[in-house]
Protein backbone atom coordinates (compact mmCIF):
# COMPACT_ATOMS: atom_id res chain seq x y z
CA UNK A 1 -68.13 -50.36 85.48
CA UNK A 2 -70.53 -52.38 88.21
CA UNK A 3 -71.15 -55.91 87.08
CA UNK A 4 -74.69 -56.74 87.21
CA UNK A 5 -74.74 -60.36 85.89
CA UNK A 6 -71.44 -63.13 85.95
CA UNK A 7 -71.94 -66.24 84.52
CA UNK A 8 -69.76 -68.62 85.01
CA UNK A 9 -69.28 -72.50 82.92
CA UNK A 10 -72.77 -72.23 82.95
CA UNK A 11 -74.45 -75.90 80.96
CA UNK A 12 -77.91 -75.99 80.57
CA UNK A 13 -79.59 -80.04 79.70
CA UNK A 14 -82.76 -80.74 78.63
CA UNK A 15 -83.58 -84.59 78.84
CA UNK A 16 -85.23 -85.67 75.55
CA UNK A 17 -86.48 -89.27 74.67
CA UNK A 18 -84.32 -90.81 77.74
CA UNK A 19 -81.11 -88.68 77.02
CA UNK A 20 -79.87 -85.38 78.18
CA UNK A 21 -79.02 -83.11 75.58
CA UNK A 22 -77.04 -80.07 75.62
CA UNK A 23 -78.89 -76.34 75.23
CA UNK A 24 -75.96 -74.52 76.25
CA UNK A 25 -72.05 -75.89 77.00
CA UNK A 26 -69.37 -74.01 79.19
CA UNK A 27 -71.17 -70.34 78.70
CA UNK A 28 -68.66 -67.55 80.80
CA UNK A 29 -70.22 -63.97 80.16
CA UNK A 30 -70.24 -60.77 82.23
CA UNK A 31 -72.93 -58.00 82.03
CA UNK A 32 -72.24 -54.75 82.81
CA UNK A 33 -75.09 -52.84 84.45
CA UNK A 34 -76.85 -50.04 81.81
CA UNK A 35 -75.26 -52.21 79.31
CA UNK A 36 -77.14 -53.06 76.38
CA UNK A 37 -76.22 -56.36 74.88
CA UNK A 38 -77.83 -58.28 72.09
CA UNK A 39 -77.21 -62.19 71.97
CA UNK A 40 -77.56 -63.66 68.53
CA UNK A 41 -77.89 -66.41 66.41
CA UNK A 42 -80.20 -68.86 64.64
CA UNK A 43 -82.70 -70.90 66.03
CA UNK A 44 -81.33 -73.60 68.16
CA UNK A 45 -78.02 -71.95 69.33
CA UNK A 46 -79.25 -71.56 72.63
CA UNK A 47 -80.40 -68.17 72.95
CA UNK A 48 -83.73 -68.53 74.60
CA UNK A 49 -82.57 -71.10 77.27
CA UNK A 50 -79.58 -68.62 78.23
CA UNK A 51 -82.07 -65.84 78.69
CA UNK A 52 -84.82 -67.72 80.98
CA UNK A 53 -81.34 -69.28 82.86
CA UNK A 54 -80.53 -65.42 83.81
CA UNK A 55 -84.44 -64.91 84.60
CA UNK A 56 -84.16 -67.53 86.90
CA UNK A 57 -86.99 -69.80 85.03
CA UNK A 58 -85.49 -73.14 84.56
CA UNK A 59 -85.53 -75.70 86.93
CA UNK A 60 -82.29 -75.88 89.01
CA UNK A 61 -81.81 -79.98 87.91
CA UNK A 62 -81.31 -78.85 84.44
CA UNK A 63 -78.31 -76.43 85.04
CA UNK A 64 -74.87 -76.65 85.98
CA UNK A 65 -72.16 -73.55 87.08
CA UNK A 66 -72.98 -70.51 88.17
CA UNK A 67 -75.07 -67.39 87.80
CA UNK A 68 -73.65 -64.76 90.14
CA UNK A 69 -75.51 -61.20 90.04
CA UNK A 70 -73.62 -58.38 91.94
CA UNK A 71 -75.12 -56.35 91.02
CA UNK A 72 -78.46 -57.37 92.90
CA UNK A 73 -78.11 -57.60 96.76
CA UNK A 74 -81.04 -60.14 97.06
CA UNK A 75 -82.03 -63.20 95.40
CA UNK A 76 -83.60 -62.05 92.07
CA UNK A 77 -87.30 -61.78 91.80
CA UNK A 78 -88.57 -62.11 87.98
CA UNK A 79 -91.49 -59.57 87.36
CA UNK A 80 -89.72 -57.13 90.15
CA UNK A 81 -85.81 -57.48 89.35
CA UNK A 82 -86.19 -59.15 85.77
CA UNK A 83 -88.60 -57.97 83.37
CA UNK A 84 -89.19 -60.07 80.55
CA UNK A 85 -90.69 -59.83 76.91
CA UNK A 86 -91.58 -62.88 74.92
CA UNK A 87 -91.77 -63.51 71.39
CA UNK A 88 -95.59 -63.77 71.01
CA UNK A 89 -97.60 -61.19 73.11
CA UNK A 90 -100.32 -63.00 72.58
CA UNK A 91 -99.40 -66.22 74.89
CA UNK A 92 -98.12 -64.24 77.81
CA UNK A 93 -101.20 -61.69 77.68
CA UNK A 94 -104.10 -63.29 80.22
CA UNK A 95 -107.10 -63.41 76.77
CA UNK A 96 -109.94 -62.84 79.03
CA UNK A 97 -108.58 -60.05 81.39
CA UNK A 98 -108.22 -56.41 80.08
CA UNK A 99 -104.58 -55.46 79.98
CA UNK A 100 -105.06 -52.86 82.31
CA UNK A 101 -105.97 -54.92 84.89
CA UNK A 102 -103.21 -57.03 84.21
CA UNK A 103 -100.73 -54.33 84.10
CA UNK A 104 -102.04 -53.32 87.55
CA UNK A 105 -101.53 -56.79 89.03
CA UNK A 106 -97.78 -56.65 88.64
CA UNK A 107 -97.52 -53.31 90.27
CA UNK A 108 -99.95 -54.29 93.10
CA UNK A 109 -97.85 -57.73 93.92
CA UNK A 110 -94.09 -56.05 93.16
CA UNK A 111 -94.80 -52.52 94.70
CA UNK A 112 -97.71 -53.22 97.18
CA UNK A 113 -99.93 -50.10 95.60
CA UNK A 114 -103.38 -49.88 96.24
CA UNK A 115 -105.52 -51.18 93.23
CA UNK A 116 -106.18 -47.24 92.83
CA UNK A 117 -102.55 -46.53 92.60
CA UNK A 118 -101.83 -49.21 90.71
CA UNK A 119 -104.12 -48.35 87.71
CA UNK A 120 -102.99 -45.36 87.64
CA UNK A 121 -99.37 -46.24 87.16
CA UNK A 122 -100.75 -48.74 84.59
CA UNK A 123 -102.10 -45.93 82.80
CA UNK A 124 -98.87 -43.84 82.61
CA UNK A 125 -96.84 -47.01 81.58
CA UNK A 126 -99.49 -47.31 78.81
CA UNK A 127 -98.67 -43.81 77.90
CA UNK A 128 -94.97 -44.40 77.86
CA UNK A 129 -95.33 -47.10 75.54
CA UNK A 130 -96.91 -44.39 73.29
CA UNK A 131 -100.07 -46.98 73.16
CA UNK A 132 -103.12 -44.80 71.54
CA UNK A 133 -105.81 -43.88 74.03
CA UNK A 134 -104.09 -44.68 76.75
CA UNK A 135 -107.46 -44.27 78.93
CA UNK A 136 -110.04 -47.02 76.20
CA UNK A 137 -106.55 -48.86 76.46
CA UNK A 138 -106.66 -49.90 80.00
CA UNK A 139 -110.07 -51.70 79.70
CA UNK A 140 -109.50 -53.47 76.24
CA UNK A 141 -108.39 -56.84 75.53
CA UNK A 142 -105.87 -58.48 74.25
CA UNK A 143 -107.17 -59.95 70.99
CA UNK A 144 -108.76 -55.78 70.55
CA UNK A 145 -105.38 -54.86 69.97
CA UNK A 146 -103.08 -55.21 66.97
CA UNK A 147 -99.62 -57.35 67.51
CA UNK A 148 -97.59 -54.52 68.07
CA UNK A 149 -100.18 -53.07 70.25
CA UNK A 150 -100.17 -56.30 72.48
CA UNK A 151 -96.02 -56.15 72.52
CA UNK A 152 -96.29 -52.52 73.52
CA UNK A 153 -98.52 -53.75 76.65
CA UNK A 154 -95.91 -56.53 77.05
CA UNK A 155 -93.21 -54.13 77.95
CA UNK A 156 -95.20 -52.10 79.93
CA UNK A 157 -95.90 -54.92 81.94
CA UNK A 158 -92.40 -56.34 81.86
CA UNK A 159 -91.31 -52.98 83.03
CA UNK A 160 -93.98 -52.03 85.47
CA UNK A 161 -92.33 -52.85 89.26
CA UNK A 162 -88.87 -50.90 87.94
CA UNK A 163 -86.79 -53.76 87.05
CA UNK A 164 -82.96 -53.49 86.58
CA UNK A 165 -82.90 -55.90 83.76
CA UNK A 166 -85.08 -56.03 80.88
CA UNK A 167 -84.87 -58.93 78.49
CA UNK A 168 -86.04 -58.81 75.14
CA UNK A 169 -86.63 -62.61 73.96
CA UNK A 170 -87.29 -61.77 69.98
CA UNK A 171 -89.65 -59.33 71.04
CA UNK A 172 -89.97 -57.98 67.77
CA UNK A 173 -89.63 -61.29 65.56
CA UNK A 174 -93.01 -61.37 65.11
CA UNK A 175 -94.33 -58.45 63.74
CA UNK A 176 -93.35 -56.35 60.22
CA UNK A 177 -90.62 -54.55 59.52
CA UNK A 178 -92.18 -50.77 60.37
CA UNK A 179 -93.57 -52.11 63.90
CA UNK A 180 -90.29 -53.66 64.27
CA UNK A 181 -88.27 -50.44 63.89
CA UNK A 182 -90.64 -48.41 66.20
CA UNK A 183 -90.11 -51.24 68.93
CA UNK A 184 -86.87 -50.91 68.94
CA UNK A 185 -86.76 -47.20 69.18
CA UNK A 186 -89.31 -47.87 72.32
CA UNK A 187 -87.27 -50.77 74.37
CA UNK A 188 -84.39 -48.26 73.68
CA UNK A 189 -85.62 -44.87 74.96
CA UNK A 190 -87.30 -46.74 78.07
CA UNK A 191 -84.43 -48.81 78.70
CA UNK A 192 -82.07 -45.38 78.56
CA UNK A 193 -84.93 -43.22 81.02
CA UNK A 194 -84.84 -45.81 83.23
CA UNK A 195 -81.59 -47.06 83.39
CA UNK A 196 -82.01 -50.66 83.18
CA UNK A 197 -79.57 -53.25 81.79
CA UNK A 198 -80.98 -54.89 78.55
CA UNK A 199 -80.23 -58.43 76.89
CA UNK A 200 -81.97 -58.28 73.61
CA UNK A 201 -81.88 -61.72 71.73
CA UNK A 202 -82.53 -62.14 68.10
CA UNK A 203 -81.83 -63.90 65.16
CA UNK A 204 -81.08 -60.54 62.92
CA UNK A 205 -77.88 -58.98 63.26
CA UNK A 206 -79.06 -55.78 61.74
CA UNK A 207 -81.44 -55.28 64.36
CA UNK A 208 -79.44 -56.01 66.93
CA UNK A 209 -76.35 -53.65 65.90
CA UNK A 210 -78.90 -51.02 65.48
CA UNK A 211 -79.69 -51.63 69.57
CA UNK A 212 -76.74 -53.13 71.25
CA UNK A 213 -73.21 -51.37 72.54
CA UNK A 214 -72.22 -55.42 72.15
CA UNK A 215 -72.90 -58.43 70.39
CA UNK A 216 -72.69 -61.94 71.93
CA UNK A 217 -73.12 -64.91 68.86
CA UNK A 218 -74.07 -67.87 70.09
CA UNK A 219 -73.80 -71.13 67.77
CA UNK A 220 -74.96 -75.04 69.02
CA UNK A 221 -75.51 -73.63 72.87
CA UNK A 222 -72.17 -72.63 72.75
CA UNK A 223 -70.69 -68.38 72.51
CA UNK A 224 -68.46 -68.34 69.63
CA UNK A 225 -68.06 -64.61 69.54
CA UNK A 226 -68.78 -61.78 71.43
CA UNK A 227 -67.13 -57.95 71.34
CA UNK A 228 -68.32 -54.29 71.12
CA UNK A 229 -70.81 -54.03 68.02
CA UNK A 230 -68.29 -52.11 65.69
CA UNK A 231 -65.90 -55.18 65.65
CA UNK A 232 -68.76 -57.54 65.12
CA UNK A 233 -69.92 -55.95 62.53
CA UNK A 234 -66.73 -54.62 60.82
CA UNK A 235 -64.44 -57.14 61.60
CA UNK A 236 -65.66 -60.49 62.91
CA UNK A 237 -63.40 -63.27 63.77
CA UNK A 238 -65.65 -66.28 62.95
CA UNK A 239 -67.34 -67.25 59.51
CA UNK A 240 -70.23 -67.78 61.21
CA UNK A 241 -70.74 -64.22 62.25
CA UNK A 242 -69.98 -62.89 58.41
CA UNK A 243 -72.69 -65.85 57.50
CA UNK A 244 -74.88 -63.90 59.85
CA UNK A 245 -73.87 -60.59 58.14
CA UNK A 246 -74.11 -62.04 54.85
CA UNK A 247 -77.47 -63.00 55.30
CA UNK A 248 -78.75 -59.62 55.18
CA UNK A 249 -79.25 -58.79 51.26
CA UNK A 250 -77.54 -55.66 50.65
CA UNK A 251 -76.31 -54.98 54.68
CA UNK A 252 -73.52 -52.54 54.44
CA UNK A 253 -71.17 -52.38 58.09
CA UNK A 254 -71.02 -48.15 57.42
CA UNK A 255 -74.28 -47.39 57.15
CA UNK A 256 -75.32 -49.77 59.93
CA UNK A 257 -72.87 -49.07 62.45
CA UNK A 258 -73.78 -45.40 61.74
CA UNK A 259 -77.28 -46.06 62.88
CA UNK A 260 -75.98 -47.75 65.61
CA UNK A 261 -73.46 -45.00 66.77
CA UNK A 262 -76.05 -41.85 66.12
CA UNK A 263 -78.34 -43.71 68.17
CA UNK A 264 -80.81 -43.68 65.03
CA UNK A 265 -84.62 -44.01 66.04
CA UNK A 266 -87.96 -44.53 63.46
């Protein structure tokens, strides 16, 4: 299986009130490409600053080791290699452009389309986010559309130029538990039609066994466990994994790694 990502003793500091403090300590993690991984854990453990380390978005004082990507055979260009979803649509939608338009502009600066060709594309991507009215769509704006409308625009835009890795930063955190499910079922048909590697990061297990071939729990910046999802969720090694199952009111591992395994969708 082609590595696409090796990370190597990878620290990440963030200086705070004169001192350096640790995000993430000693990380070594391979991805495989067409993998999909989910990285978990509470708030705080690191997850976020691991994901914009692989998207190439921190500043280069702040880290330490390496970040290797074989399976790239350029530098790594986020928007065109790295497609990224953020927690809140709302702050990484432009308010006063139509999402259309903004849609477009990826495609125009990552695929050099004419503005003609570009809409157009914007439009199917629309469409493949099974957004309603795909055509109104492309001229509304963002605060016209409901959150999980705006997170289905998100990914279209995160997905736009082709990119091999998608990364799902609690994408669906923020909306209710219905829009949640049908999100998921989305980030995992596109990611399977288009082939892409995906690192989705959350703070619920269940959602993430329901996505993931393998789990990665991160605790204090530093990965504690990490194995195919069956073993996670049948037999983990840590107590603070089963505190992370436990959590869950009433989470069974059968029923939930037999979502996981029949590829369930809603």
């Amino acid at each position: 299986m082609t590595t696409l990502l090796s990370i190597r003793d990878l620290t990440v500091n963030y200086r705070r009130d004169g001192s350096e403090v640790a995000a993430l300590r000693s990380i070594n993690l391979d991805i495989a490409a067409s993998e999909r991984l989910a990285i978990i854990g509470e708030s705080g453990s690191g997850k976020s600053t691991l994901a914009l380390a692989i998207a190439g978005l921190l500043p280069a004082s702040s880290i330490s080791g390496r970040i290797d990507r074989p399976g790239l055979d350029h530098a790594p260009i986020p928007g065109r290699d790295i497609g990224f979803v953020f927690q809140d649509p709302s702050g990484s939608l432009d308010p006063v452009m139509p999402v259309g338009k903004q849609i477009a502009e990826v495609v125009r600066t990552h695929l050099g389309l004419t503005w003609r060709q570009a809409y157009a594309k914007a439009r199917t991507l629309l469409e493949r986010v099974r957004l309603p009215d795909p055509d109104s769509a492309l001229d509304a704006f963002p605060h016209q559309l409901s959150g999980g409308q705006k997170q289905r625009v998100a990914i279209a835009a995160a997905i736009a130029a082709g990119p091999k890795l998608l990364i799902a930063d609690e994408a669906t955190s923020a909306l209710d538990t219905i829009v949640q499910a049908e999100i998921v079922a989305l980030i995992r048909q596109l990611v399977a039609e288009d082939g892409m590697t995906l690192v989705f990061i959350s703070h619920d297990i269940a959602l993430a066994a329901e996505l993931a071939e393998r789990i990665a729990v991160f605790r204090h910046g530093e990965l504690v466990e990490c194995g195919a999802t069956a073993q996670i969720v049948e037999t983990p090694r840590q107590a603070y994994t089963r505190a992370l199952l436990d959590a869950h009111i009433g989470l069974d591992a059968e029923p939930l790694l037999g979502r996981h395994s029949l590829g369930h969708t809603r």
